[in-house]
C-alpha atoms as a PDB file:
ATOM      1  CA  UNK A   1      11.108 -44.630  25.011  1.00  0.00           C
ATOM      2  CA  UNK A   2       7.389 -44.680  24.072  1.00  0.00           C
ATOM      3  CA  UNK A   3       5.052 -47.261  25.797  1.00  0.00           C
ATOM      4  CA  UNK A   4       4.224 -48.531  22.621  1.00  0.00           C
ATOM      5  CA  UNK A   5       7.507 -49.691  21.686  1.00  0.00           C
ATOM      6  CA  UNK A   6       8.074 -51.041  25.301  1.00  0.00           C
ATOM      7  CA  UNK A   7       4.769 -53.279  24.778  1.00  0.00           C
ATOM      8  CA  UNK A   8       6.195 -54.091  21.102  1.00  0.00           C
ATOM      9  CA  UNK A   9       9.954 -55.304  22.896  1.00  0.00           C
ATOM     10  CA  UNK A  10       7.954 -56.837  25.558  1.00  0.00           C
ATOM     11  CA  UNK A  11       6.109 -58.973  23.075  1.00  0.00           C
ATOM     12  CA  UNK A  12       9.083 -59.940  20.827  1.00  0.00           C
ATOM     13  CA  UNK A  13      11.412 -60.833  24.378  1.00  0.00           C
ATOM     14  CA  UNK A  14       9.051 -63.049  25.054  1.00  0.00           C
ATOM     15  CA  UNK A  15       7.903 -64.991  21.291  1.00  0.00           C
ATOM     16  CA  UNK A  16      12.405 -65.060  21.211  1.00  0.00           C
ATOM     17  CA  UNK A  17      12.228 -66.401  24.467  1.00  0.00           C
ATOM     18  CA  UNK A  18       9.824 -69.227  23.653  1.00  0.00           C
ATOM     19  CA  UNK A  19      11.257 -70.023  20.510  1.00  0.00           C
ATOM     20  CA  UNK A  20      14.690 -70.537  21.523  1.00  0.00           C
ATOM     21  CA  UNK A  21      13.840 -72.280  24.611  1.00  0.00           C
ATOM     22  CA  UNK A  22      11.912 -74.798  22.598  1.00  0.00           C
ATOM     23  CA  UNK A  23      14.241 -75.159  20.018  1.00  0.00           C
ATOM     24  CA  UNK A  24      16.981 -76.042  22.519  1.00  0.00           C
ATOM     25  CA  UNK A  25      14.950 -78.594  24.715  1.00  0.00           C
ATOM     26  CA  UNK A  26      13.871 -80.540  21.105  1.00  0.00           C
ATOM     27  CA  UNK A  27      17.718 -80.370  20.187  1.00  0.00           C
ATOM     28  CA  UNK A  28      18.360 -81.530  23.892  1.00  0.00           C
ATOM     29  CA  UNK A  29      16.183 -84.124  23.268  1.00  0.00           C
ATOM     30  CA  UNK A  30      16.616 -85.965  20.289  1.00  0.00           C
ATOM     31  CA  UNK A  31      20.501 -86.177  20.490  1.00  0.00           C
ATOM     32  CA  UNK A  32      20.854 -88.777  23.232  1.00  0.00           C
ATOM     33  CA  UNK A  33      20.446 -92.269  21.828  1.00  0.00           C
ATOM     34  CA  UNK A  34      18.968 -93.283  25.696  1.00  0.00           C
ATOM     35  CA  UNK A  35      15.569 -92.720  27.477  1.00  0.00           C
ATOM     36  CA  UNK A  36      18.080 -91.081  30.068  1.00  0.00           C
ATOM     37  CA  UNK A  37      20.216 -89.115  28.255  1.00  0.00           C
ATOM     38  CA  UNK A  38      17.101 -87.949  26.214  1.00  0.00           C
ATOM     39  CA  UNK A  39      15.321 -86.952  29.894  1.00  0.00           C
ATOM     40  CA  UNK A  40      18.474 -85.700  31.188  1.00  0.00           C
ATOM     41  CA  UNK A  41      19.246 -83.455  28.393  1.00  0.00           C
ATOM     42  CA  UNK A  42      15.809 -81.864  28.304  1.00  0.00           C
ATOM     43  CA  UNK A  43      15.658 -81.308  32.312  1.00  0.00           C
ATOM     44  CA  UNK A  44      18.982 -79.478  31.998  1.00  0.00           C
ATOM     45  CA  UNK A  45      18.010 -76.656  29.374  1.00  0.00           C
ATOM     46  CA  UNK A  46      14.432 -76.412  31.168  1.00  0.00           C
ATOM     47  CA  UNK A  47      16.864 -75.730  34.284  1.00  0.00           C
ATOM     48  CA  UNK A  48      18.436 -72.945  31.758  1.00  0.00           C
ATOM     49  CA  UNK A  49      15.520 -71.365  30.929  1.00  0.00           C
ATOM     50  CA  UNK A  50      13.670 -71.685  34.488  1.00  0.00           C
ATOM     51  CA  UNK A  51      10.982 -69.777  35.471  1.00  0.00           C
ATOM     52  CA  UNK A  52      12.929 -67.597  37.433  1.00  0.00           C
ATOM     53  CA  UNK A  53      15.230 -65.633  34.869  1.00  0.00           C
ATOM     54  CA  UNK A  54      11.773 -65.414  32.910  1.00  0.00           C
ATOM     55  CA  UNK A  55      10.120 -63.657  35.627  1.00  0.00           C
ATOM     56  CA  UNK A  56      12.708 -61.442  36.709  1.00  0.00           C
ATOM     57  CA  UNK A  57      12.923 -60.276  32.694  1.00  0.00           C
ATOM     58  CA  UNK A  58       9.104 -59.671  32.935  1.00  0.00           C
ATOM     59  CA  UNK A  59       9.116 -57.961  35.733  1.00  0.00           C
ATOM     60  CA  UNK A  60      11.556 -55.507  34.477  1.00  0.00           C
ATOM     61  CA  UNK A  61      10.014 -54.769  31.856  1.00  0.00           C
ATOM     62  CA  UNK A  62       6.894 -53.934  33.939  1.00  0.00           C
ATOM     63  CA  UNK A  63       8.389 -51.693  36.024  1.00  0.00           C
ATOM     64  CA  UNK A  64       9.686 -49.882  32.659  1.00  0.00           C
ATOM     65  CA  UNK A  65       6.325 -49.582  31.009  1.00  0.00           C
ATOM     66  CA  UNK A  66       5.173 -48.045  34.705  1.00  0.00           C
ATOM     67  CA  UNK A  67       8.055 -45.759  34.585  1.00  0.00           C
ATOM     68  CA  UNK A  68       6.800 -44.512  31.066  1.00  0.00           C
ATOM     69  CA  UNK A  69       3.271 -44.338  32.297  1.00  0.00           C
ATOM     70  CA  UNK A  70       4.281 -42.312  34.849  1.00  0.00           C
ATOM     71  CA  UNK A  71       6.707 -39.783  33.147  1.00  0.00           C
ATOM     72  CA  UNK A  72       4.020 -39.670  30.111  1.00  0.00           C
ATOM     73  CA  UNK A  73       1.437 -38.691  32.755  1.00  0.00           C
ATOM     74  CA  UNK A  74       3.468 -36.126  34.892  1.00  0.00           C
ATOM     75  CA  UNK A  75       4.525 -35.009  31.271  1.00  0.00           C
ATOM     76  CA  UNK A  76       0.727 -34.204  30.234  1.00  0.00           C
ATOM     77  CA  UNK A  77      -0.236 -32.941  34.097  1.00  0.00           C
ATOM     78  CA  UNK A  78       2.195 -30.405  33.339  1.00  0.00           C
ATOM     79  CA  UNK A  79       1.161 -29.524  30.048  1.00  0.00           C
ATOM     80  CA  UNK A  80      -2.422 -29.392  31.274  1.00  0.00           C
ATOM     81  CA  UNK A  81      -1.638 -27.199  34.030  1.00  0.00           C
ATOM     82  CA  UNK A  82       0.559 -24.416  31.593  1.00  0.00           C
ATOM     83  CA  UNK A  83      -2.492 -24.340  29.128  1.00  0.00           C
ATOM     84  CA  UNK A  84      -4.411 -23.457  31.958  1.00  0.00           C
ATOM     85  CA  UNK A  85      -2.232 -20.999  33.134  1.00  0.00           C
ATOM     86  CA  UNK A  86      -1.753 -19.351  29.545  1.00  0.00           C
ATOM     87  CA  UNK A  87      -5.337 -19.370  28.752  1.00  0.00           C
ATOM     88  CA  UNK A  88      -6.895 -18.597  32.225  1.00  0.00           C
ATOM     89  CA  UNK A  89      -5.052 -17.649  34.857  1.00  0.00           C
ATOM     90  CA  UNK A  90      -4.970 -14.147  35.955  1.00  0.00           C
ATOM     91  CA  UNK A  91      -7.053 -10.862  37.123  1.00  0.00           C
ATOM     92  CA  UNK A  92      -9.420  -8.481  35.694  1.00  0.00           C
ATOM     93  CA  UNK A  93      -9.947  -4.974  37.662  1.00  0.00           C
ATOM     94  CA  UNK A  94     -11.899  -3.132  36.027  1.00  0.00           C
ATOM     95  CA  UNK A  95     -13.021  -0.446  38.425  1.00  0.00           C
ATOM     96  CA  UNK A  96     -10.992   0.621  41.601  1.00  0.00           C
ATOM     97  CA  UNK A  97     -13.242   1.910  44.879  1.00  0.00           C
ATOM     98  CA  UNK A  98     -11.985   3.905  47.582  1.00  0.00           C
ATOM     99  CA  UNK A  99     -12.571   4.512  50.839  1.00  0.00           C
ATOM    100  CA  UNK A 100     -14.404   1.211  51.471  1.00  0.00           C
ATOM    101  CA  UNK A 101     -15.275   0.665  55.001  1.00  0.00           C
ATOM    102  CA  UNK A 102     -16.473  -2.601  54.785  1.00  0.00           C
ATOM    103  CA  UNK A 103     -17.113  -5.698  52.653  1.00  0.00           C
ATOM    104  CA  UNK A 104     -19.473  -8.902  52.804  1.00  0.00           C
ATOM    105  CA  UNK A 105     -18.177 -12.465  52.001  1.00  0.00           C
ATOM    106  CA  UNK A 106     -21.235 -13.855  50.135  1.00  0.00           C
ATOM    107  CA  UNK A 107     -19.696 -16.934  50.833  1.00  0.00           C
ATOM    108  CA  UNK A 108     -17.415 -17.836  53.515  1.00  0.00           C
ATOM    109  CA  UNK A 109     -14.732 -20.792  53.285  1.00  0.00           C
ATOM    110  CA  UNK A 110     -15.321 -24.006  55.061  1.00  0.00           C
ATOM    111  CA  UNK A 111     -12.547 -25.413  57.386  1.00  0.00           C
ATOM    112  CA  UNK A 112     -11.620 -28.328  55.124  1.00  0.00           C
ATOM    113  CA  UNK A 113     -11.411 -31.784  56.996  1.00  0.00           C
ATOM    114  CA  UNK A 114      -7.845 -33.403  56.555  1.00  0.00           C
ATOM    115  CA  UNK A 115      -9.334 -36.094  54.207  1.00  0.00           C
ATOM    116  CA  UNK A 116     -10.201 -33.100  51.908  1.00  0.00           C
ATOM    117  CA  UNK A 117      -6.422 -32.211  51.370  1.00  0.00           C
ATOM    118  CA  UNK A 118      -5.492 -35.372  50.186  1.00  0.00           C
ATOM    119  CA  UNK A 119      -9.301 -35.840  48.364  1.00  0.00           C
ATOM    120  CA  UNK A 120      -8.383 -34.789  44.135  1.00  0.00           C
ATOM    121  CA  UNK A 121     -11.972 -34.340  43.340  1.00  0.00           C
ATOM    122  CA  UNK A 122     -12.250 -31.988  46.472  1.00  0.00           C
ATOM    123  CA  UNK A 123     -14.065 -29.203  44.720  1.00  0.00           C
ATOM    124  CA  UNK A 124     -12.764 -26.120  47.668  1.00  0.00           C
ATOM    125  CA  UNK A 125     -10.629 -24.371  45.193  1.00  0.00           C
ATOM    126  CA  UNK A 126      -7.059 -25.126  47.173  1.00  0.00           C
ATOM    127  CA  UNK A 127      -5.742 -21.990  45.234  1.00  0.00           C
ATOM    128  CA  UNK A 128      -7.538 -20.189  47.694  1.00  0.00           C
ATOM    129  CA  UNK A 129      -7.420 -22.072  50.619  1.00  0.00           C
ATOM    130  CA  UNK A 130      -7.530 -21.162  53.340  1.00  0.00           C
ATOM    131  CA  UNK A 131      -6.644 -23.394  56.111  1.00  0.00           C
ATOM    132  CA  UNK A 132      -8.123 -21.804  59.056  1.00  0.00           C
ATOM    133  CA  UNK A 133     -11.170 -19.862  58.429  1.00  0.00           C
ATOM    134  CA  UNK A 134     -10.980 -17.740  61.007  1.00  0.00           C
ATOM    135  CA  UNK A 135      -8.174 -16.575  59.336  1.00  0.00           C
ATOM    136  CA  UNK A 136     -10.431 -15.871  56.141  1.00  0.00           C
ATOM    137  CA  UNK A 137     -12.591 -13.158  58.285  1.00  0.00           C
ATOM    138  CA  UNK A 138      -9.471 -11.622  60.471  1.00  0.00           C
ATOM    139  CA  UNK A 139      -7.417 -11.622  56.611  1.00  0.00           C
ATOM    140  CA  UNK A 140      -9.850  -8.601  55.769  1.00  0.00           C
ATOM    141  CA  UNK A 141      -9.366  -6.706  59.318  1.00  0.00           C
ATOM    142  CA  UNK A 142      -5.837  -7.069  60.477  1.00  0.00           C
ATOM    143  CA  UNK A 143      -3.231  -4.865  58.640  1.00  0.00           C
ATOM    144  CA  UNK A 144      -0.843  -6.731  56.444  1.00  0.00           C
ATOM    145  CA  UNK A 145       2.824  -6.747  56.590  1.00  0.00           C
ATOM    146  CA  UNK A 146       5.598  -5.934  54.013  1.00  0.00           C
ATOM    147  CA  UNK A 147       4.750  -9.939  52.715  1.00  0.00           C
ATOM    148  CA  UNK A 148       1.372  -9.766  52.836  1.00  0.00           C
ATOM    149  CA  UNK A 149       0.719 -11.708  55.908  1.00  0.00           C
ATOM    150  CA  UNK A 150      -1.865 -10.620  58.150  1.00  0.00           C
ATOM    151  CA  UNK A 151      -0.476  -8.995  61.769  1.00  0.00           C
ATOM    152  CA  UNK A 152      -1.726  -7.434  64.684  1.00  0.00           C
ATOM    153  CA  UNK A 153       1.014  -4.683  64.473  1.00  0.00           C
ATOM    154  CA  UNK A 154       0.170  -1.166  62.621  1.00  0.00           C
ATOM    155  CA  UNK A 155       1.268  -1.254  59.342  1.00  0.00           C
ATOM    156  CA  UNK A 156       0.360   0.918  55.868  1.00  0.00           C
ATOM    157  CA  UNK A 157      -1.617  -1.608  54.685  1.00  0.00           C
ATOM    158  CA  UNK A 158      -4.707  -1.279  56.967  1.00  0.00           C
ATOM    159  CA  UNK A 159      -7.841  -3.349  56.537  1.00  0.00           C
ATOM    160  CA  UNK A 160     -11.201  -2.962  56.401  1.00  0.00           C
ATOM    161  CA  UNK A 161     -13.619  -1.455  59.570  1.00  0.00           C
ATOM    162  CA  UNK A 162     -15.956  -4.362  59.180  1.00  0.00           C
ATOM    163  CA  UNK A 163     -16.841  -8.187  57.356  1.00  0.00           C
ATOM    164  CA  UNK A 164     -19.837  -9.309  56.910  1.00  0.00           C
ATOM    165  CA  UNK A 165     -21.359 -12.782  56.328  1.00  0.00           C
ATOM    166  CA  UNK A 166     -24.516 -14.745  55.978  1.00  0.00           C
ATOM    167  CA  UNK A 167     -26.261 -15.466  59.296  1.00  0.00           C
ATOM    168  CA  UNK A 168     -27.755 -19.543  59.668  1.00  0.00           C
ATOM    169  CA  UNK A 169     -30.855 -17.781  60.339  1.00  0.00           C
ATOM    170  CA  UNK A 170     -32.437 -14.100  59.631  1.00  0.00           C
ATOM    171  CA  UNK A 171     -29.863 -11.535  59.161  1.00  0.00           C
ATOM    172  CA  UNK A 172     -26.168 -11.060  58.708  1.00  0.00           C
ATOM    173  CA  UNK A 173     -23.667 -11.503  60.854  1.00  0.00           C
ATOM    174  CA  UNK A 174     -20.870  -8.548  62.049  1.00  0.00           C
ATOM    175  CA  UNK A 175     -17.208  -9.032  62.462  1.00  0.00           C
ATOM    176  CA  UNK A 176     -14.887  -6.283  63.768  1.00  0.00           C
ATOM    177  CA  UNK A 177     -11.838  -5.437  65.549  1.00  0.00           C
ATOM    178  CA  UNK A 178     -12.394  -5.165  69.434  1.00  0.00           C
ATOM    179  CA  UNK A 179     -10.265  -1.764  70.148  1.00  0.00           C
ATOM    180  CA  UNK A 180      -9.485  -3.136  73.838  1.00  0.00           C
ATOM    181  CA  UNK A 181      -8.439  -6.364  73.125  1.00  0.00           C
ATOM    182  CA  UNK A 182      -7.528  -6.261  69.815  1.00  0.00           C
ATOM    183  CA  UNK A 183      -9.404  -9.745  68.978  1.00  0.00           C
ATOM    184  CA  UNK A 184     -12.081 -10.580  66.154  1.00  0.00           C
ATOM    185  CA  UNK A 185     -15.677  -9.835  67.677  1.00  0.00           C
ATOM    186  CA  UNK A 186     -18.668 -11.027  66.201  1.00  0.00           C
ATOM    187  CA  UNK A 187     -22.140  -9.100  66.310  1.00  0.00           C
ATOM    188  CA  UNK A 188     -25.584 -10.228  65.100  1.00  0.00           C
ATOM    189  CA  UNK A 189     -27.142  -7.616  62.410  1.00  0.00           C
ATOM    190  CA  UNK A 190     -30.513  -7.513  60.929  1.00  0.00           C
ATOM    191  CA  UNK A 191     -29.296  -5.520  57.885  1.00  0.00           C
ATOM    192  CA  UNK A 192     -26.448  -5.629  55.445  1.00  0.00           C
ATOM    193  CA  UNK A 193     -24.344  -2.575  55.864  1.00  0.00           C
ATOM    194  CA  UNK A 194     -21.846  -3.455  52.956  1.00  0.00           C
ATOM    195  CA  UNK A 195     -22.540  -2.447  49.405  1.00  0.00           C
ATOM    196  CA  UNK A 196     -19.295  -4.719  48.209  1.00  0.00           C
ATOM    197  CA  UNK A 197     -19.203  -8.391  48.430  1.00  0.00           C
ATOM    198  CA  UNK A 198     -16.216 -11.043  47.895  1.00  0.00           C
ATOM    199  CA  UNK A 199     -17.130 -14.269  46.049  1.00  0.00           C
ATOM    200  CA  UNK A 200     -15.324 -17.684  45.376  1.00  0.00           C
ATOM    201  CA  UNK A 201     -15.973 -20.662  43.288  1.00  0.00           C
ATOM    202  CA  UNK A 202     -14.075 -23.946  42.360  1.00  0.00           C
ATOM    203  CA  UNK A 203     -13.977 -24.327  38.571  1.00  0.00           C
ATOM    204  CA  UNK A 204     -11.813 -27.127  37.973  1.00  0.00           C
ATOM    205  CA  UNK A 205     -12.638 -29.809  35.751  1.00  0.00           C
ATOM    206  CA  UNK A 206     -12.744 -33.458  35.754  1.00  0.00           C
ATOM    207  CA  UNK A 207      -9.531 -33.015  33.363  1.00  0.00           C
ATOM    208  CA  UNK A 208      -8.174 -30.912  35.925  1.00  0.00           C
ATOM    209  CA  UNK A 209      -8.239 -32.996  38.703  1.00  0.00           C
ATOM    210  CA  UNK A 210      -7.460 -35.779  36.669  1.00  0.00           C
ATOM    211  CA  UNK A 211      -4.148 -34.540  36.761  1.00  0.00           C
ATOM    212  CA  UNK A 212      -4.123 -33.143  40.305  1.00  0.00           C
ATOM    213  CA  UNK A 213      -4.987 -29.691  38.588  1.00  0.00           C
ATOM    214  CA  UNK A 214      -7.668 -27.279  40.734  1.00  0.00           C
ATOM    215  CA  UNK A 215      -8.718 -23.924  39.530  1.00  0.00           C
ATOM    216  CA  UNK A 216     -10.536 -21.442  41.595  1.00  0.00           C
ATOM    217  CA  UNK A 217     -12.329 -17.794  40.660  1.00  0.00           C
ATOM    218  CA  UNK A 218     -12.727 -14.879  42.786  1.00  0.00           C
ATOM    219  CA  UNK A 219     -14.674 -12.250  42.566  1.00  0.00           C
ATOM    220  CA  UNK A 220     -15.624  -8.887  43.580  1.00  0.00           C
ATOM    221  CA  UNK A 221     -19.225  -7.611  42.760  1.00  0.00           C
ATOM    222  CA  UNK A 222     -20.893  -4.009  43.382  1.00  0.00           C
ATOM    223  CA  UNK A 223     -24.197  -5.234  45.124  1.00  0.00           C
ATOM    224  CA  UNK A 224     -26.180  -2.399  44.337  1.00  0.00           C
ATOM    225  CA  UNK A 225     -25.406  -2.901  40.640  1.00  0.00           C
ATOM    226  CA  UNK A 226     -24.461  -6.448  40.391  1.00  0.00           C
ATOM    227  CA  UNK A 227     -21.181  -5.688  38.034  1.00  0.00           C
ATOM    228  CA  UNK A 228     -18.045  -6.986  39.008  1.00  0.00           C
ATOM    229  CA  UNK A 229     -15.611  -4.983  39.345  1.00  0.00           C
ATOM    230  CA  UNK A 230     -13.024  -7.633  39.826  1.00  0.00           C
ATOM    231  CA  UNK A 231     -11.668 -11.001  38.797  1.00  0.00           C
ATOM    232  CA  UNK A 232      -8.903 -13.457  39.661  1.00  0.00           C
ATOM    233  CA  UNK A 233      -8.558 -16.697  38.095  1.00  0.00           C
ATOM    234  CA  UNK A 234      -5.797 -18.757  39.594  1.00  0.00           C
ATOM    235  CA  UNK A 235      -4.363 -22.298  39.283  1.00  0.00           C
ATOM    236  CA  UNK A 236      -2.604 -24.967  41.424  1.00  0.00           C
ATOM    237  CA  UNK A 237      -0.873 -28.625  40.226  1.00  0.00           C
ATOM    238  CA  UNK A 238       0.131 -30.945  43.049  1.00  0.00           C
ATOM    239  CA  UNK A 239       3.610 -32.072  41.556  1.00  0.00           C
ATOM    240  CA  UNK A 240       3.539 -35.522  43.661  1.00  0.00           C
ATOM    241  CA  UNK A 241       0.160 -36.615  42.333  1.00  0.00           C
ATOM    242  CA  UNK A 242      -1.606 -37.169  45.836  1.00  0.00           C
ATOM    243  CA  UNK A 243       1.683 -38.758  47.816  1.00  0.00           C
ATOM    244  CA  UNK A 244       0.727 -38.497  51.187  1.00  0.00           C
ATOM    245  CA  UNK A 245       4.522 -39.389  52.138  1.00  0.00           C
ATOM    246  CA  UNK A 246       5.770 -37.727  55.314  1.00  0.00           C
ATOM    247  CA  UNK A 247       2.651 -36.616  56.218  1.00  0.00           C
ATOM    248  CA  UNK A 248       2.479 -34.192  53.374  1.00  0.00           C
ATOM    249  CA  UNK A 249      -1.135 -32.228  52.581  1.00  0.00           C
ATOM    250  CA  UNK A 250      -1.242 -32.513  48.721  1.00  0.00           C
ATOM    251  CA  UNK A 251      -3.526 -29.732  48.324  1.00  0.00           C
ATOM    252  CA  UNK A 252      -1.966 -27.337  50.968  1.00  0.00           C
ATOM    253  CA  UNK A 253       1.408 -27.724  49.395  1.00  0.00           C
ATOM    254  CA  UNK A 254      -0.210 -27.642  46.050  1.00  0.00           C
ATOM    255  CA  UNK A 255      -0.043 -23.425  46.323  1.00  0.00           C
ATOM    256  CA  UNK A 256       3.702 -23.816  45.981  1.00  0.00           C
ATOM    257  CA  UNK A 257       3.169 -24.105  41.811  1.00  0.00           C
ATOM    258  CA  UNK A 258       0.665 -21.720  41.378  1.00  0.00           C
ATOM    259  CA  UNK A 259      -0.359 -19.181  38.762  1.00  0.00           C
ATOM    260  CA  UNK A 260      -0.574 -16.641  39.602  1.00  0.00           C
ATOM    261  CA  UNK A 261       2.094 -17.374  42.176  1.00  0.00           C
ATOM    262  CA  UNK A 262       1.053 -17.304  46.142  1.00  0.00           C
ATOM    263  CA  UNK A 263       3.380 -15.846  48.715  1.00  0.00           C
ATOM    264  CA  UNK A 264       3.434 -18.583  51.673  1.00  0.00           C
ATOM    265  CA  UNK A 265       1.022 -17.468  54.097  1.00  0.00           C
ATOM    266  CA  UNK A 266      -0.188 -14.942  52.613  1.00  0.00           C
ATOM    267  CA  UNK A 267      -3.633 -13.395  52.864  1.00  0.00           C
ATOM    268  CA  UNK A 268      -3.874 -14.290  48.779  1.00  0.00           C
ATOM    269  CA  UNK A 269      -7.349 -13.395  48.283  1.00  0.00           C
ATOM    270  CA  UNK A 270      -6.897 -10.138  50.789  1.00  0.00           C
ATOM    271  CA  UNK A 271      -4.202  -9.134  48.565  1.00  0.00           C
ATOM    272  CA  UNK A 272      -6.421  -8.926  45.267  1.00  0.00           C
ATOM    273  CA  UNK A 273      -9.527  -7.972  46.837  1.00  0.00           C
ATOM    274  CA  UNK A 274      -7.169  -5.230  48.196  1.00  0.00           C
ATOM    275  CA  UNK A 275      -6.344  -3.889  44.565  1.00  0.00           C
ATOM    276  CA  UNK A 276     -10.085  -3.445  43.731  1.00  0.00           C
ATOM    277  CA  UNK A 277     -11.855  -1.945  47.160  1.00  0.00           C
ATOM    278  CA  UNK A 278      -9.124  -0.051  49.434  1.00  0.00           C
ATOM    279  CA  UNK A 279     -10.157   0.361  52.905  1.00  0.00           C
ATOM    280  CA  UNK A 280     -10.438   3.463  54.302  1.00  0.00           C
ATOM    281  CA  UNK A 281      -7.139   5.842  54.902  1.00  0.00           C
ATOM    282  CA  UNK A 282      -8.519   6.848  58.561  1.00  0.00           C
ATOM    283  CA  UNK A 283      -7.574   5.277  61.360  1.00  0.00           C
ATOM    284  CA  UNK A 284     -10.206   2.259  61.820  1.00  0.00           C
ATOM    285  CA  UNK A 285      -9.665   2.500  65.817  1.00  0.00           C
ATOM    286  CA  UNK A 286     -10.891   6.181  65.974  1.00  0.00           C
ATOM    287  CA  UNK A 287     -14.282   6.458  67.430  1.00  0.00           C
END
């Protein structure tokens, strides 16, 4: 039933209501030839129509028009979210490098605080989220198994020799495999080595998150040209609206309903950038 016509029954309970109370409690009233009767009479059918049955109506009726709010708003979240999908979602490859030994992450992820997974304006694109950043950097190194998750095991799907990121201060900063101990090392570099670079933004908009939609763009650019050679556009909708019930992380539990759709724990933007820059075929170990 549309809210409109629940705020139309709502009114025309309530002028009935009114109406035939009154008209009871003057009929009460003047039929009794004594004071008493006359007082009597009236108290009774006030008793009829107490407060009580009148609130309990009203408040059903309230809890009616918030059940249509609500179903009207998860009805146009939804909607939202598929015209997003339809008209947005998706990659763009448009060159395919191989043999790439190493890439630079113009701009590493932030660890989000907790507050930012339940947070609907938090603008950190939770279709690429990554919860641990660490994880972002080792995503690129480790190998990946059959499900895309990363592993320290040999597999096919090798990754790259080296990542590279921004440095607080001068210079860039190094990470690689340590071939002993098979942990993420981190060097200080004074130069960029890595001709491709990785890059993410939030795009959602204020409609978006109005409905617990986030969108999120990533990219993968040729430095020494500046062309991208690779784009994925990808959507989330938090189908509870923000309940933080059970301890649940809206946003991290958001990449359930995605477009394109997200493997659980997988290294998602590994597995695109993966598509546009292979890593190289030789055994990164090898010295």
């Amino acid at each position: 039933m549309f809210i409109s016509e629940l705020k139309i029954l709502e009114t025309l309970f309530w002028l009935a209501y009114v109406a035939v109370a009154g008209g009871l409690i003057y009929a009460a009233v003047r039929k009794p030839d004594s004071l008493r009767g006359k007082v009597t009479a009236g108290v009774v059918v006030a008793l009829a129509f107490s407060v009580l049955p009148g609130i309990n109506a009203k408040e059903a009726i309230e809890r009616k028009l918030a059940q249509a709010e609500s179903a009207k708003y998860r009805e146009a979240a939804w909607a939202h979210f598929r015209k997003r999908c339809k008209e947005k979602a998706g990659e763009k490859i448009s060159q395919v490098i191989e043999d790439v030994e190493g890439i630079y992450l113009q701009r590493p992820r932030e660890k989000p605080k907790e507050s930012d997974l339940r947070d609907q304006y938090w603008m950190g694109d939770p279709y690429g989220l990554v919860l641990y950043p660490p994880a972002e950097i080792s995503q690129y190194l480790r190998d990946l198994d059959s499900n895309g998750i990363p592993t320290v095991k040999s597999t096919e799907h090798g990754g790259f020799r080296f990542v590279e990121t921004p440095s607080v201060g001068p210079g860039f900063l190094r990470h690689e495999i340590d071939d002993v101990g098979g942990k993420v090392v981190t060097l200080h570099s004074d130069t960029r080595h890595s001709r491709y670079a990785v890059s993410w933004e939030d795009i959602s908009t204020s409609e978006d998150r109005k409905y617990w939609v986030a969108g999120g763009r990533l990219k993968v650019l040729d430095l020494s040209t500046n062309e991208v050679l690779g784009e994925r556009v990808g959507y989330v909708i938090e189908t509870s609206f923000g309940s933080t019930a059970g301890g649940r992380r809206p946003w991290l539990i958001a990449q359930r309903n995605a477009c394109p759709p997200i493997r659980r724990n997988a290294a998602v933007d590994r597995l695109f950038v993966h598509k546009v820059l292979k890593p190289m075929k030789e055994d990164r170990h090898a010295k």
